[in-house]
C-alpha atoms as a PDB file:
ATOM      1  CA  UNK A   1      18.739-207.417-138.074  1.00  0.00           C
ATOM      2  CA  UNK A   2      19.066-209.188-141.370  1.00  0.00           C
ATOM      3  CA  UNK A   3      22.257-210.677-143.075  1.00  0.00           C
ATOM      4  CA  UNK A   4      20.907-209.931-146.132  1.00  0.00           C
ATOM      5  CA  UNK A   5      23.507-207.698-148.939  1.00  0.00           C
ATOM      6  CA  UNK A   6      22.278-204.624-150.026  1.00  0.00           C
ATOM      7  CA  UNK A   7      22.361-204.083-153.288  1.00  0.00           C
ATOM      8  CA  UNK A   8      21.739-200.508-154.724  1.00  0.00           C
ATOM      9  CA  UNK A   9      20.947-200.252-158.429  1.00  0.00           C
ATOM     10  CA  UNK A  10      21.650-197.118-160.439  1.00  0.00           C
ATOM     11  CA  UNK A  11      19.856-197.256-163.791  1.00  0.00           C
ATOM     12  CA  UNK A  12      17.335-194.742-165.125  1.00  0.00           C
ATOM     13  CA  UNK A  13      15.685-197.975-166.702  1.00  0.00           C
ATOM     14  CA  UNK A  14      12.822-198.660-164.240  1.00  0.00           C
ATOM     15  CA  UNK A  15      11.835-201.963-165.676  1.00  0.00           C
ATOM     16  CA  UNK A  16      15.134-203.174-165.577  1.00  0.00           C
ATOM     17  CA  UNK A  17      15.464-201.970-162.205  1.00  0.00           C
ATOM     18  CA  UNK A  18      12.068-203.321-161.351  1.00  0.00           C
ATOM     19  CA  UNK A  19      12.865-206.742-162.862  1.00  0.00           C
ATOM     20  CA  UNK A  20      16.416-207.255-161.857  1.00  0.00           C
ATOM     21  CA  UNK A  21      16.018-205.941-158.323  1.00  0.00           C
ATOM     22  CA  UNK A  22      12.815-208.764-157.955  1.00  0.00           C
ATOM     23  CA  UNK A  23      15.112-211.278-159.419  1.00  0.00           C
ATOM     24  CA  UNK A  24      17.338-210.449-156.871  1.00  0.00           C
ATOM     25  CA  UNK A  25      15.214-210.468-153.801  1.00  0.00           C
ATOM     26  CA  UNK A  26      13.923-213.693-154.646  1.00  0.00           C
ATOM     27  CA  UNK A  27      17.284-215.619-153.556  1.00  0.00           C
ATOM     28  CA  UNK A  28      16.300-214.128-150.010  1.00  0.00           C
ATOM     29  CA  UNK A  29      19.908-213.399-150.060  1.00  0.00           C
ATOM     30  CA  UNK A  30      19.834-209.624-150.942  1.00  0.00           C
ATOM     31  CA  UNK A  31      18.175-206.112-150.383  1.00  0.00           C
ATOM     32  CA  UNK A  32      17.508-204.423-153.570  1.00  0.00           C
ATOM     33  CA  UNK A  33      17.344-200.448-153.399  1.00  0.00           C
ATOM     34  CA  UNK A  34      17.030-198.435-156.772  1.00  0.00           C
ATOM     35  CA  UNK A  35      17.855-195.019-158.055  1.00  0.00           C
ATOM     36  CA  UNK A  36      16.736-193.786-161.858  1.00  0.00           C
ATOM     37  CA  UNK A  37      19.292-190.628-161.944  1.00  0.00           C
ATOM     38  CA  UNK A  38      22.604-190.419-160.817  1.00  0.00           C
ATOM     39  CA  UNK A  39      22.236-187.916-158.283  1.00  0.00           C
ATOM     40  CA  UNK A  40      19.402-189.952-156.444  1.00  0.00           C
ATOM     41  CA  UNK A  41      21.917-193.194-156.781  1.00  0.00           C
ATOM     42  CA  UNK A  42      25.418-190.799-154.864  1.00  0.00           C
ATOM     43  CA  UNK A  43      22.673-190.017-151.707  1.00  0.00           C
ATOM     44  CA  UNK A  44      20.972-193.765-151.406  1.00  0.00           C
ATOM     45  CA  UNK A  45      24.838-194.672-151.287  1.00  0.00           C
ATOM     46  CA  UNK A  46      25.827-192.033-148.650  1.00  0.00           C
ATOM     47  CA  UNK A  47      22.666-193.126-146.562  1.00  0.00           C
ATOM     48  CA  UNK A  48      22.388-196.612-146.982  1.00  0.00           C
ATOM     49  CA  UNK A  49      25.935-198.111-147.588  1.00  0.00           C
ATOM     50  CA  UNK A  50      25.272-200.552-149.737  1.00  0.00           C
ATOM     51  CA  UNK A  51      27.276-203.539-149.874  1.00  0.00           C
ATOM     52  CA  UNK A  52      27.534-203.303-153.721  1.00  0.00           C
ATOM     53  CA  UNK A  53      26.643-201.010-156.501  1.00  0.00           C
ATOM     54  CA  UNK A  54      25.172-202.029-160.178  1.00  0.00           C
ATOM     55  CA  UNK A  55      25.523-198.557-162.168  1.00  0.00           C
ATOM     56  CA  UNK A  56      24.275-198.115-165.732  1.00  0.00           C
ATOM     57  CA  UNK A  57      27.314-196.612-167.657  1.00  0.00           C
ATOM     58  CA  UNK A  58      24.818-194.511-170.006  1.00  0.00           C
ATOM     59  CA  UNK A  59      22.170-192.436-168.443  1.00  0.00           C
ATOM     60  CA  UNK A  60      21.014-189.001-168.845  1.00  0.00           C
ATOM     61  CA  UNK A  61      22.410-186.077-166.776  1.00  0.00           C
ATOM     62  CA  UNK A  62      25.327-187.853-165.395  1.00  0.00           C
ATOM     63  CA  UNK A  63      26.961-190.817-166.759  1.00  0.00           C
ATOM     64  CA  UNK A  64      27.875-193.791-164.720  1.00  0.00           C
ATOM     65  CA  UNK A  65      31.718-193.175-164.904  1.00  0.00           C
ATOM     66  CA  UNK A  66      30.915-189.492-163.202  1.00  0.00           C
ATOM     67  CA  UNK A  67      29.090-191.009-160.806  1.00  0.00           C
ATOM     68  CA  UNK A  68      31.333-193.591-160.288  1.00  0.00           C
ATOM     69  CA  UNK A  69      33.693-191.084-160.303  1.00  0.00           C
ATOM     70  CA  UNK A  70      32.206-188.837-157.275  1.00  0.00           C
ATOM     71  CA  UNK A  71      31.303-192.024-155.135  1.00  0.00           C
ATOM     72  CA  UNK A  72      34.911-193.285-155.228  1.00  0.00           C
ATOM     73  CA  UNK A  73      36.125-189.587-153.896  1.00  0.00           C
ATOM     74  CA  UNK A  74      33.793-189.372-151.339  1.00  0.00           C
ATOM     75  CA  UNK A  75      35.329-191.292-147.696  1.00  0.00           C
ATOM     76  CA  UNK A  76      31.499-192.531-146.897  1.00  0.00           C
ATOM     77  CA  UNK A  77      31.402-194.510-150.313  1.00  0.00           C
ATOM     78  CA  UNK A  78      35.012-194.508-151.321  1.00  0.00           C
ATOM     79  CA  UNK A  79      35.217-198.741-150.269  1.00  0.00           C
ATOM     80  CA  UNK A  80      31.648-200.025-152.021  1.00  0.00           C
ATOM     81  CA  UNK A  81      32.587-202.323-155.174  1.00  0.00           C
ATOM     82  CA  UNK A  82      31.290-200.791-158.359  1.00  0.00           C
ATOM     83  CA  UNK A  83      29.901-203.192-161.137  1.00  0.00           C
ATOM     84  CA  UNK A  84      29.106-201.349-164.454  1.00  0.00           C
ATOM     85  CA  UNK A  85      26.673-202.471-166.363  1.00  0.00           C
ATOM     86  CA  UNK A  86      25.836-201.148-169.767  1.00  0.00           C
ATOM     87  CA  UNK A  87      24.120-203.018-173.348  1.00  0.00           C
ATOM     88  CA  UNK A  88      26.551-201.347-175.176  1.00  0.00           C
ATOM     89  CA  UNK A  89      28.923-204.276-176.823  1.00  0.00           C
ATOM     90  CA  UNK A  90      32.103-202.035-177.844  1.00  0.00           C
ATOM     91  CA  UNK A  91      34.619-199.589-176.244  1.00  0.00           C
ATOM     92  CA  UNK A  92      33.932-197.219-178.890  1.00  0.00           C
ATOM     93  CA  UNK A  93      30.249-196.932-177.390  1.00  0.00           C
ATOM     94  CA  UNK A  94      31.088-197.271-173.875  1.00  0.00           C
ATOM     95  CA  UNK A  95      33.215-194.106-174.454  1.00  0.00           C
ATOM     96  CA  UNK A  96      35.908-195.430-171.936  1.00  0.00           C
ATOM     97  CA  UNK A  97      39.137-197.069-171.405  1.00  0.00           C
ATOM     98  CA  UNK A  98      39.592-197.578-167.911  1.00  0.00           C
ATOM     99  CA  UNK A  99      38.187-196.066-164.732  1.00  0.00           C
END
């Protein structure tokens, strides 16, 4: 069994997700698994319980705060630690105050 953190990435950028999750791996220190919609991302979580979750705020169909929003409801993925990640560089983008 490895000791290795899994790491599941939410972002319907697939290069990003390609590049990030190889950057990742490379420390030998984490498992990388990636979803490209939001739906996709809430089951990998239910299945896999990841250690940690990297979730795009802005992406089509459902936005990372909905998703966010559904995982931290739900008593399989209510405890994984959330990091949003977004390019967006002010509030008024990110559309939110506070989750």
């Amino acid at each position: 069994m490895s000791d290795r953190k899994r790491i599941l990435l939410i972002d319907d950028e697939k290069d990003f997700c390609f590049f990030m999750g190889r950057n990742l791996e490379q420390t030998g220190e984490f498992e990388v698994m990636t979803a490209s919609q939001g739906r996709e991302g809430i089951n990998l979580a239910r299945e896999k319980n990841p250690d940690l979750i990297l979730l795009d705020i802005n992406m089509p169909q459902m936005s990372g705060p909905e998703i966010a929003e559904i995982l931290f409801h739900d008593q399989r993925t209510k405890h994984i630690p959330v990091i949003f990640l977004t390019a967006v560089v002010t509030r008024e983008e990110v559309g939110i105050e506070a989750i």
